[in-house]
C-alpha atoms as a PDB file:
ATOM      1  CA  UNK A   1       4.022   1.506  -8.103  1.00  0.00           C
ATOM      2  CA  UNK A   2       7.466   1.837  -9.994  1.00  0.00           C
ATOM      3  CA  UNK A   3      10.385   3.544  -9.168  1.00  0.00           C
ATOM      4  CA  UNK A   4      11.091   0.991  -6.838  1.00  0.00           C
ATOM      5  CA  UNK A   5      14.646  -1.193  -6.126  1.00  0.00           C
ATOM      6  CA  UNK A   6      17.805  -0.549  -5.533  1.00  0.00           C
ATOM      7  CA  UNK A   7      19.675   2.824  -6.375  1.00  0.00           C
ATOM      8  CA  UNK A   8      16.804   4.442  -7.387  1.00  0.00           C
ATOM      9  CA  UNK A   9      15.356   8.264  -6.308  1.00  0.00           C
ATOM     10  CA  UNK A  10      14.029   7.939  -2.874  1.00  0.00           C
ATOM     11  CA  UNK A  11       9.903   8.127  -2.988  1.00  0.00           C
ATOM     12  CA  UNK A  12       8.771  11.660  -2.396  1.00  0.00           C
ATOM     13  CA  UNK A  13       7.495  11.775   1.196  1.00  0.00           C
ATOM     14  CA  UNK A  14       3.865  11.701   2.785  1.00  0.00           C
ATOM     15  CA  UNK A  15       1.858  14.629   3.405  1.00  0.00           C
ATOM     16  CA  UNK A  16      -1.813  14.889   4.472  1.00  0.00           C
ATOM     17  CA  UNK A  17      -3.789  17.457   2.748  1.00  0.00           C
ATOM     18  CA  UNK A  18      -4.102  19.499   5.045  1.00  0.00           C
ATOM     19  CA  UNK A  19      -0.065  20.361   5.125  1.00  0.00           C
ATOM     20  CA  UNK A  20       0.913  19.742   1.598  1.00  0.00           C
ATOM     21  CA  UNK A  21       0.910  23.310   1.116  1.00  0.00           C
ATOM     22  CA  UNK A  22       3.711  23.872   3.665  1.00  0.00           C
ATOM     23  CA  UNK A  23       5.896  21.059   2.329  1.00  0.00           C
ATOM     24  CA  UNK A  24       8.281  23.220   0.928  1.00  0.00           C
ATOM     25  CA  UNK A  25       8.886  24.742   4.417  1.00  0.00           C
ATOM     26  CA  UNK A  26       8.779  21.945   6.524  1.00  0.00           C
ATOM     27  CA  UNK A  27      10.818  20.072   4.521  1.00  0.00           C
ATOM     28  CA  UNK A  28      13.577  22.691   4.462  1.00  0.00           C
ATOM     29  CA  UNK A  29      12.761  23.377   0.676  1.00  0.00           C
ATOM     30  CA  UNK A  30      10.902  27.020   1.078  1.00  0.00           C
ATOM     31  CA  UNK A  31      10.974  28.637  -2.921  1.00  0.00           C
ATOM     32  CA  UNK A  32      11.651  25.617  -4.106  1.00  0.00           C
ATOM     33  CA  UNK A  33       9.282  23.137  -5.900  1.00  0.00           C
ATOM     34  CA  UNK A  34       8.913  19.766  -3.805  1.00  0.00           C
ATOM     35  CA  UNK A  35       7.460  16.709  -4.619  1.00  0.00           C
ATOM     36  CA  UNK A  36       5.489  14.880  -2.355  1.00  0.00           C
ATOM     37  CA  UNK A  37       2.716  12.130  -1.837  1.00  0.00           C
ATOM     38  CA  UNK A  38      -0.687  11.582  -0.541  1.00  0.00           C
ATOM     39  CA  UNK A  39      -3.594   9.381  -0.392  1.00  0.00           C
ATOM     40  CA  UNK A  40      -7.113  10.931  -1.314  1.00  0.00           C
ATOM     41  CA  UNK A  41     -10.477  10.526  -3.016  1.00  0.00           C
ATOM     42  CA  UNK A  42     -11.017  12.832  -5.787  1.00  0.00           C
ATOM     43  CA  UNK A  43     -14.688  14.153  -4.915  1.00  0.00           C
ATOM     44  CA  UNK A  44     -15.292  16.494  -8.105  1.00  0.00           C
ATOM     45  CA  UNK A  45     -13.229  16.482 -11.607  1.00  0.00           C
ATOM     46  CA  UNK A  46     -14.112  19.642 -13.740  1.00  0.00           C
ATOM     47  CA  UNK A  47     -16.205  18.822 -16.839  1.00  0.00           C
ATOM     48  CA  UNK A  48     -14.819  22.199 -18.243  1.00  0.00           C
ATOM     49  CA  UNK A  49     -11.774  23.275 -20.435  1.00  0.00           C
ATOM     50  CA  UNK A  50     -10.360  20.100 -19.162  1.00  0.00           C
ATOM     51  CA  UNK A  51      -7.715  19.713 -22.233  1.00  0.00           C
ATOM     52  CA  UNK A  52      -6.214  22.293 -25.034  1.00  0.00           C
ATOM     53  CA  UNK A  53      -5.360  21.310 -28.480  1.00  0.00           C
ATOM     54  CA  UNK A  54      -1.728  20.616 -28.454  1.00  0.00           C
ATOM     55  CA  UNK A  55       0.490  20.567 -31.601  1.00  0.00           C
ATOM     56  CA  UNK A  56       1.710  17.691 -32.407  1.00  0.00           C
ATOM     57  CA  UNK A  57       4.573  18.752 -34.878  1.00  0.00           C
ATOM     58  CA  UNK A  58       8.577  17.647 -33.880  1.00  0.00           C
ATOM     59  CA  UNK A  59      10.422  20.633 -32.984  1.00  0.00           C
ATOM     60  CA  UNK A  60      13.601  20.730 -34.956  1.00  0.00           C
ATOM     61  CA  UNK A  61      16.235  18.802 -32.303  1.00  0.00           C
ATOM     62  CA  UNK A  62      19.493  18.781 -31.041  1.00  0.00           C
ATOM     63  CA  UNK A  63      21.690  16.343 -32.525  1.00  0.00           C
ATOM     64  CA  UNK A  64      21.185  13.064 -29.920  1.00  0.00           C
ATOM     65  CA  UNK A  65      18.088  14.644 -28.954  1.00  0.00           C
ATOM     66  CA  UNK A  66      15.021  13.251 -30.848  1.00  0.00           C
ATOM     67  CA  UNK A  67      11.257  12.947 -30.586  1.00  0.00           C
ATOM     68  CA  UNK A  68      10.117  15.691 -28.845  1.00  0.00           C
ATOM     69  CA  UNK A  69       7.075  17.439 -29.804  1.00  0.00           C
ATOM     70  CA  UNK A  70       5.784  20.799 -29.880  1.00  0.00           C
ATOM     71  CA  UNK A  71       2.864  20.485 -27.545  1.00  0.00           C
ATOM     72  CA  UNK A  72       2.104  24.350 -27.854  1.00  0.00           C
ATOM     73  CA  UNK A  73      -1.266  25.120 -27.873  1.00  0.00           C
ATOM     74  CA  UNK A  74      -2.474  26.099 -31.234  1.00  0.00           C
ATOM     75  CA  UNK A  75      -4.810  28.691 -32.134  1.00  0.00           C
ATOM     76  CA  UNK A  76      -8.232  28.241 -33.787  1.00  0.00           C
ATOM     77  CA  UNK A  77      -8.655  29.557 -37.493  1.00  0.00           C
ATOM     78  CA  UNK A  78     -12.121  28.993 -37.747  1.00  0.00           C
ATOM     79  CA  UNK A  79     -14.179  26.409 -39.683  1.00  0.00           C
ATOM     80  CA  UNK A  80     -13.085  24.590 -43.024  1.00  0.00           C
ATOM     81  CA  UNK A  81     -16.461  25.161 -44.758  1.00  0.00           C
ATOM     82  CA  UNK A  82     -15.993  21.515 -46.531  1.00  0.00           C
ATOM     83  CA  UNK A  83     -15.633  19.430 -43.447  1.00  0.00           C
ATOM     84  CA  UNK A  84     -17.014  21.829 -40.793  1.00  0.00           C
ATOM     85  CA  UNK A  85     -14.050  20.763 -38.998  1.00  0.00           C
ATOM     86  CA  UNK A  86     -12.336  23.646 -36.896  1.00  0.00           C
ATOM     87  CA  UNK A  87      -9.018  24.380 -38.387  1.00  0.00           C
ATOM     88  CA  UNK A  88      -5.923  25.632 -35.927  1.00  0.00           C
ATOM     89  CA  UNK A  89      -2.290  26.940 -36.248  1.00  0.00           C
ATOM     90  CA  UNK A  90       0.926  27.231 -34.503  1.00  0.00           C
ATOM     91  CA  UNK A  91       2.325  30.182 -33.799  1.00  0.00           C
ATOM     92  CA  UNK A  92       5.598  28.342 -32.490  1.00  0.00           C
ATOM     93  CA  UNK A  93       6.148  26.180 -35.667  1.00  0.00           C
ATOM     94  CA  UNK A  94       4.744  28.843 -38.091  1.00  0.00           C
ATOM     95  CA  UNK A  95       2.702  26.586 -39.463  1.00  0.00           C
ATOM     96  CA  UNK A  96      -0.548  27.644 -41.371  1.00  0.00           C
ATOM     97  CA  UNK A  97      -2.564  24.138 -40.402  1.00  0.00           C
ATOM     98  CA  UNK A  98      -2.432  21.923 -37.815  1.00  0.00           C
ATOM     99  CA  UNK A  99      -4.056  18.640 -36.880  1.00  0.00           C
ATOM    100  CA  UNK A 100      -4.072  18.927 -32.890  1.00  0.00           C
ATOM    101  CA  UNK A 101      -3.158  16.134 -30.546  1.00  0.00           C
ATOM    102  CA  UNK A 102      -6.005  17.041 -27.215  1.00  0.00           C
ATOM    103  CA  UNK A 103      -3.660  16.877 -24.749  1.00  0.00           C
ATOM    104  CA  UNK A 104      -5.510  17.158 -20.576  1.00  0.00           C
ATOM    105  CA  UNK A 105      -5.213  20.024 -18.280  1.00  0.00           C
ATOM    106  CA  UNK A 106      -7.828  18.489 -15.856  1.00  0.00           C
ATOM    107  CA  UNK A 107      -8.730  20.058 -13.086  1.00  0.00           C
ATOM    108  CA  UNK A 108     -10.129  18.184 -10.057  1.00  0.00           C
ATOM    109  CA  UNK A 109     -10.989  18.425  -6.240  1.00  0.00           C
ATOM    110  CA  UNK A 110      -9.306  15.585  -4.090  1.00  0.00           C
ATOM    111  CA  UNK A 111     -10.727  15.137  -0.182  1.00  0.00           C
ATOM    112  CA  UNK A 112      -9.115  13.037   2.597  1.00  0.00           C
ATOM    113  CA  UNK A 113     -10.965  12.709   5.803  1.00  0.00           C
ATOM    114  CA  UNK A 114      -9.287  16.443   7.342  1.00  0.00           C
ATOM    115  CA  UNK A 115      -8.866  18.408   4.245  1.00  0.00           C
ATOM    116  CA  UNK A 116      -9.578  19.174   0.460  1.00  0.00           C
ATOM    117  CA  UNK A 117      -7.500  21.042  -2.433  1.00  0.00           C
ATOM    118  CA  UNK A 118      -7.912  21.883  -6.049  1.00  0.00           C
ATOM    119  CA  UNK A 119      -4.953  19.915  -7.877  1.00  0.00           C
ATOM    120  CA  UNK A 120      -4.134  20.342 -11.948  1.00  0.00           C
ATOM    121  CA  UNK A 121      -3.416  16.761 -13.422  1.00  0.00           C
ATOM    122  CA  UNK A 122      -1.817  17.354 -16.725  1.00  0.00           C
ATOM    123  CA  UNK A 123      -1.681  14.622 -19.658  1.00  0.00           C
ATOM    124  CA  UNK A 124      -0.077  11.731 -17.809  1.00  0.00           C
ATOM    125  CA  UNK A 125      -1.844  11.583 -14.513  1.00  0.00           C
ATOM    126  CA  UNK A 126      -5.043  12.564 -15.810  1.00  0.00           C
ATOM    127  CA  UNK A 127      -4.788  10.041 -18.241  1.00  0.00           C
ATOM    128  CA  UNK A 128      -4.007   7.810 -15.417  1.00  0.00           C
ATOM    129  CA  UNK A 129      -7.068   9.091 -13.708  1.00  0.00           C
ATOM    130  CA  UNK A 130      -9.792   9.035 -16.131  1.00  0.00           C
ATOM    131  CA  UNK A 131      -8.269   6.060 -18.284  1.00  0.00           C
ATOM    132  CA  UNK A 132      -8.643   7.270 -21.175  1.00  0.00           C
ATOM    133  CA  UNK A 133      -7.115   9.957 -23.630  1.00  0.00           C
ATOM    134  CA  UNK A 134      -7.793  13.566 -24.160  1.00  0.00           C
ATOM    135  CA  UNK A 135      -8.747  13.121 -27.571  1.00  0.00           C
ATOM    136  CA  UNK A 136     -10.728  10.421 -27.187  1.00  0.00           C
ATOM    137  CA  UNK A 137     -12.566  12.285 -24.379  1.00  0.00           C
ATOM    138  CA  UNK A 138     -12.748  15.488 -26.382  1.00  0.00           C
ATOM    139  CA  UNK A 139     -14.594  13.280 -29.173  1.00  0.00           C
ATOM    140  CA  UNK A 140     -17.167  12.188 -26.019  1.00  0.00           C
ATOM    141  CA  UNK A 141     -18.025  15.609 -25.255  1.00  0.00           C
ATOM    142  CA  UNK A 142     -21.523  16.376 -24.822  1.00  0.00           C
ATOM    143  CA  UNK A 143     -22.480  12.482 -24.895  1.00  0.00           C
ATOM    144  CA  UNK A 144     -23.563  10.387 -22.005  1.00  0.00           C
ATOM    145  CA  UNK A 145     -20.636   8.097 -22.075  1.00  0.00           C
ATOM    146  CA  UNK A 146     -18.399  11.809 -21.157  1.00  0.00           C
ATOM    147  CA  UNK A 147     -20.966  12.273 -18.194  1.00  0.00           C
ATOM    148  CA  UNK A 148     -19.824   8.402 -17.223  1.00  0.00           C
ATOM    149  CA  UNK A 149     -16.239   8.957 -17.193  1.00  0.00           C
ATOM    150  CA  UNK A 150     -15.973  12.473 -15.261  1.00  0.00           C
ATOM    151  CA  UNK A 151     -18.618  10.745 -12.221  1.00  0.00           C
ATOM    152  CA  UNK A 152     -17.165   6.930 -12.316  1.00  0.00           C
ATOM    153  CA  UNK A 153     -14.044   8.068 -11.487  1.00  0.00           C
ATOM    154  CA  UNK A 154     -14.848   9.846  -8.198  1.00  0.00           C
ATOM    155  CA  UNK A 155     -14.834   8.563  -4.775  1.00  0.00           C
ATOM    156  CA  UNK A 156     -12.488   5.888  -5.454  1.00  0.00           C
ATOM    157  CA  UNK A 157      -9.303   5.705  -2.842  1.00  0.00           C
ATOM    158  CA  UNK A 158      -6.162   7.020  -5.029  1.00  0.00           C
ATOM    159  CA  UNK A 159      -2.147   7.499  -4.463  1.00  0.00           C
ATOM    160  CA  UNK A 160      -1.068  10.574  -5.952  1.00  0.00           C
ATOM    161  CA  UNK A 161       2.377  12.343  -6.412  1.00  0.00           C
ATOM    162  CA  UNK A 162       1.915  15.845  -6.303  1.00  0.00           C
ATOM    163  CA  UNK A 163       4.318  18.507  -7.247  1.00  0.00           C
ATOM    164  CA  UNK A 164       4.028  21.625  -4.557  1.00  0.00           C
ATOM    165  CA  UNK A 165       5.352  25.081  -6.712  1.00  0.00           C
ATOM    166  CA  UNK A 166       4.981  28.837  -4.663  1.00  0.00           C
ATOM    167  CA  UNK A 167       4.738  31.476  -7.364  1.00  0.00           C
ATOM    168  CA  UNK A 168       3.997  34.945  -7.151  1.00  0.00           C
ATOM    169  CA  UNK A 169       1.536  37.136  -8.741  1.00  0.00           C
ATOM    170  CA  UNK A 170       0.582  40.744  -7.831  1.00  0.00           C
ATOM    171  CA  UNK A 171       2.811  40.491  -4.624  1.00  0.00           C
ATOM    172  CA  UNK A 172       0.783  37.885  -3.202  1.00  0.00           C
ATOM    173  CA  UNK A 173       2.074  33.831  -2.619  1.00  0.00           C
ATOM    174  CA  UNK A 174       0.379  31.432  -4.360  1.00  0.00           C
ATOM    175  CA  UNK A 175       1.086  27.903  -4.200  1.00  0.00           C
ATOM    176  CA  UNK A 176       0.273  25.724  -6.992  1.00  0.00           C
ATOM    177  CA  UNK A 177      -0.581  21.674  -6.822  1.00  0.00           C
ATOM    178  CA  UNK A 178       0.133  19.630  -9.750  1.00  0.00           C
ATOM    179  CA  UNK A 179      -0.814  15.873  -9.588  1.00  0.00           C
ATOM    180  CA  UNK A 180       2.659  14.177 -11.263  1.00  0.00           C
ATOM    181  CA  UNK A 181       1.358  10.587 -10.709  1.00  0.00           C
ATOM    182  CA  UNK A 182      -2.074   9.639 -10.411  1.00  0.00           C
ATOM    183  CA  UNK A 183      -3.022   5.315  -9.160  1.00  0.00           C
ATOM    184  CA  UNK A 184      -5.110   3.455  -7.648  1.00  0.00           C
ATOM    185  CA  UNK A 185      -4.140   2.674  -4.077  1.00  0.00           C
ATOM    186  CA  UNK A 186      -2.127  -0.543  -3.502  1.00  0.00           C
ATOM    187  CA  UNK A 187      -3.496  -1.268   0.091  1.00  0.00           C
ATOM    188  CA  UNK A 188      -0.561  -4.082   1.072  1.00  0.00           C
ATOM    189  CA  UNK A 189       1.811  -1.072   0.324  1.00  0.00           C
ATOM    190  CA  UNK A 190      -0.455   1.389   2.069  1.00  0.00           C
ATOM    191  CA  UNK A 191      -0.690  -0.847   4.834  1.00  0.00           C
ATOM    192  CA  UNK A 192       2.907  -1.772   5.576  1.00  0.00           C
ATOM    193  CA  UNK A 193       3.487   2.402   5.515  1.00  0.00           C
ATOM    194  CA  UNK A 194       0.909   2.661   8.250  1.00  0.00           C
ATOM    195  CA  UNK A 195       2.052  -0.003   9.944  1.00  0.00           C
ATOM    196  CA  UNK A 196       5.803   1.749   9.665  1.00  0.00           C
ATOM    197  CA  UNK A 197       3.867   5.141  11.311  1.00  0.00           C
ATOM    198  CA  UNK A 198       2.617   3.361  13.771  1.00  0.00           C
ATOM    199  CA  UNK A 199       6.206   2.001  14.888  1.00  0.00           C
ATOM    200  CA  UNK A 200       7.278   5.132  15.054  1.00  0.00           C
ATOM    201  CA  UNK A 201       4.524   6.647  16.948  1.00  0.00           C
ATOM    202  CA  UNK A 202       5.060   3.899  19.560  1.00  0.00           C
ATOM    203  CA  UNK A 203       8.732   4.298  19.561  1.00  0.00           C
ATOM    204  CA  UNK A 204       8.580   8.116  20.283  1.00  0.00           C
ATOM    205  CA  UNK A 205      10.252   8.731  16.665  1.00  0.00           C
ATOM    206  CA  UNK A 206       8.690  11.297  14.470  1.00  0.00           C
ATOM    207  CA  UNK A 207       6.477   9.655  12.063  1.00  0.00           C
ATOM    208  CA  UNK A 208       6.866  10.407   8.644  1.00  0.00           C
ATOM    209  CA  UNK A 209       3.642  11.450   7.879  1.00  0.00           C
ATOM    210  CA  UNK A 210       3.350  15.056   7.907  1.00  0.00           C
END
């Protein structure tokens, strides 16, 4: 994985699943969001509303600040009776028409061998995940090759960087798990960590993994 070498950002730290959702408290972080990591399979991926049409348009920027887009999500106008194509605004950009980018808000179930959890992989790690886009997936809908995608990519051993957020709605805590990162397990890297836990299980020093 990147990130690596000297100087750069320490790598979030390991949680089972079974804890991840009392990171921020056991790492001292409590109303805070906290990154952390874990190793899973993902055991269902949601076929449904699993990316929103996006607007693609550059918001107006800052000078020394280009290339950011709008990514709002734009809102259907209905169909263009010449192409049949479905024709959308943004409300943001106050523009009339807009050609969406599909950008993912995928949805998936991820298992280890205590615990499961519902995470939200947005456009990077889902891409990452399903290895392809959102629009080319939204142009697969309904087609066998979609159906391939979704199941091919479950049950296979993954790394994942997962962002732990508490909110709050109607007085009640809810904590929120959004997948940052999303790869394939490197299993010499895996199994020098394990062999670190081990070490310290032997040693009588906390291991790391929570």
């Amino acid at each position: 994985g990147g990130g690596g070498g000297g100087g750069g950002a320490a790598p979030p730290p390991p949680f089972a699943l079974g804890s991840i959702k009392e990171a921020p408290q056991i790492l001292g972080r409590a109303g805070q969001a906290t990154r952390v990591r874990t190793r899973a399979y993902i055991s269902h991926i949601r076929p449904e509303s699993f990316a929103y049409p996006a607007c693609p348009l550059p918001l107006d920027a800052a000078p020394g600040q280009g290339g950011r887009t709008c990514n709002k999500k734009c809102v259907p106008l209905g169909e263009d009776h010449a192409t049949g194509e479905t024709k959308y605004s943004c409300e943001r950009c106050n523009s009339a028409e807009v050609v969406p980018t599909w950008r993912y808000i995928l949805s998936l179930c991820v298992k280890d061998n205590q615990d499961q959890q519902w995470l939200t992989a947005f456009d990077e790690a889902a891409t990452q995940i399903l290895g392809v886009s959102a629009n080319e997936l939204t142009a697969k809908e309904g087609t066998p090759e979609f159906d391939d995608i979704m199941q091919s990519n479950c049950w296979k051993p993954m790394s994942f960087v997962i962002n732990v957020k508490e909110d709050t709605w109607q007085d009640e805590l809810k904590i929120r798990l959004t997948a940052s990162r999303a790869e394939p397990l490197d299993f010499v890297n895996e199994s020098n960590q394990l062999i670190d836990e081990i070490r310290c299980i032997l040693s009588g020093t906390p291991t790391k993994l929570m």
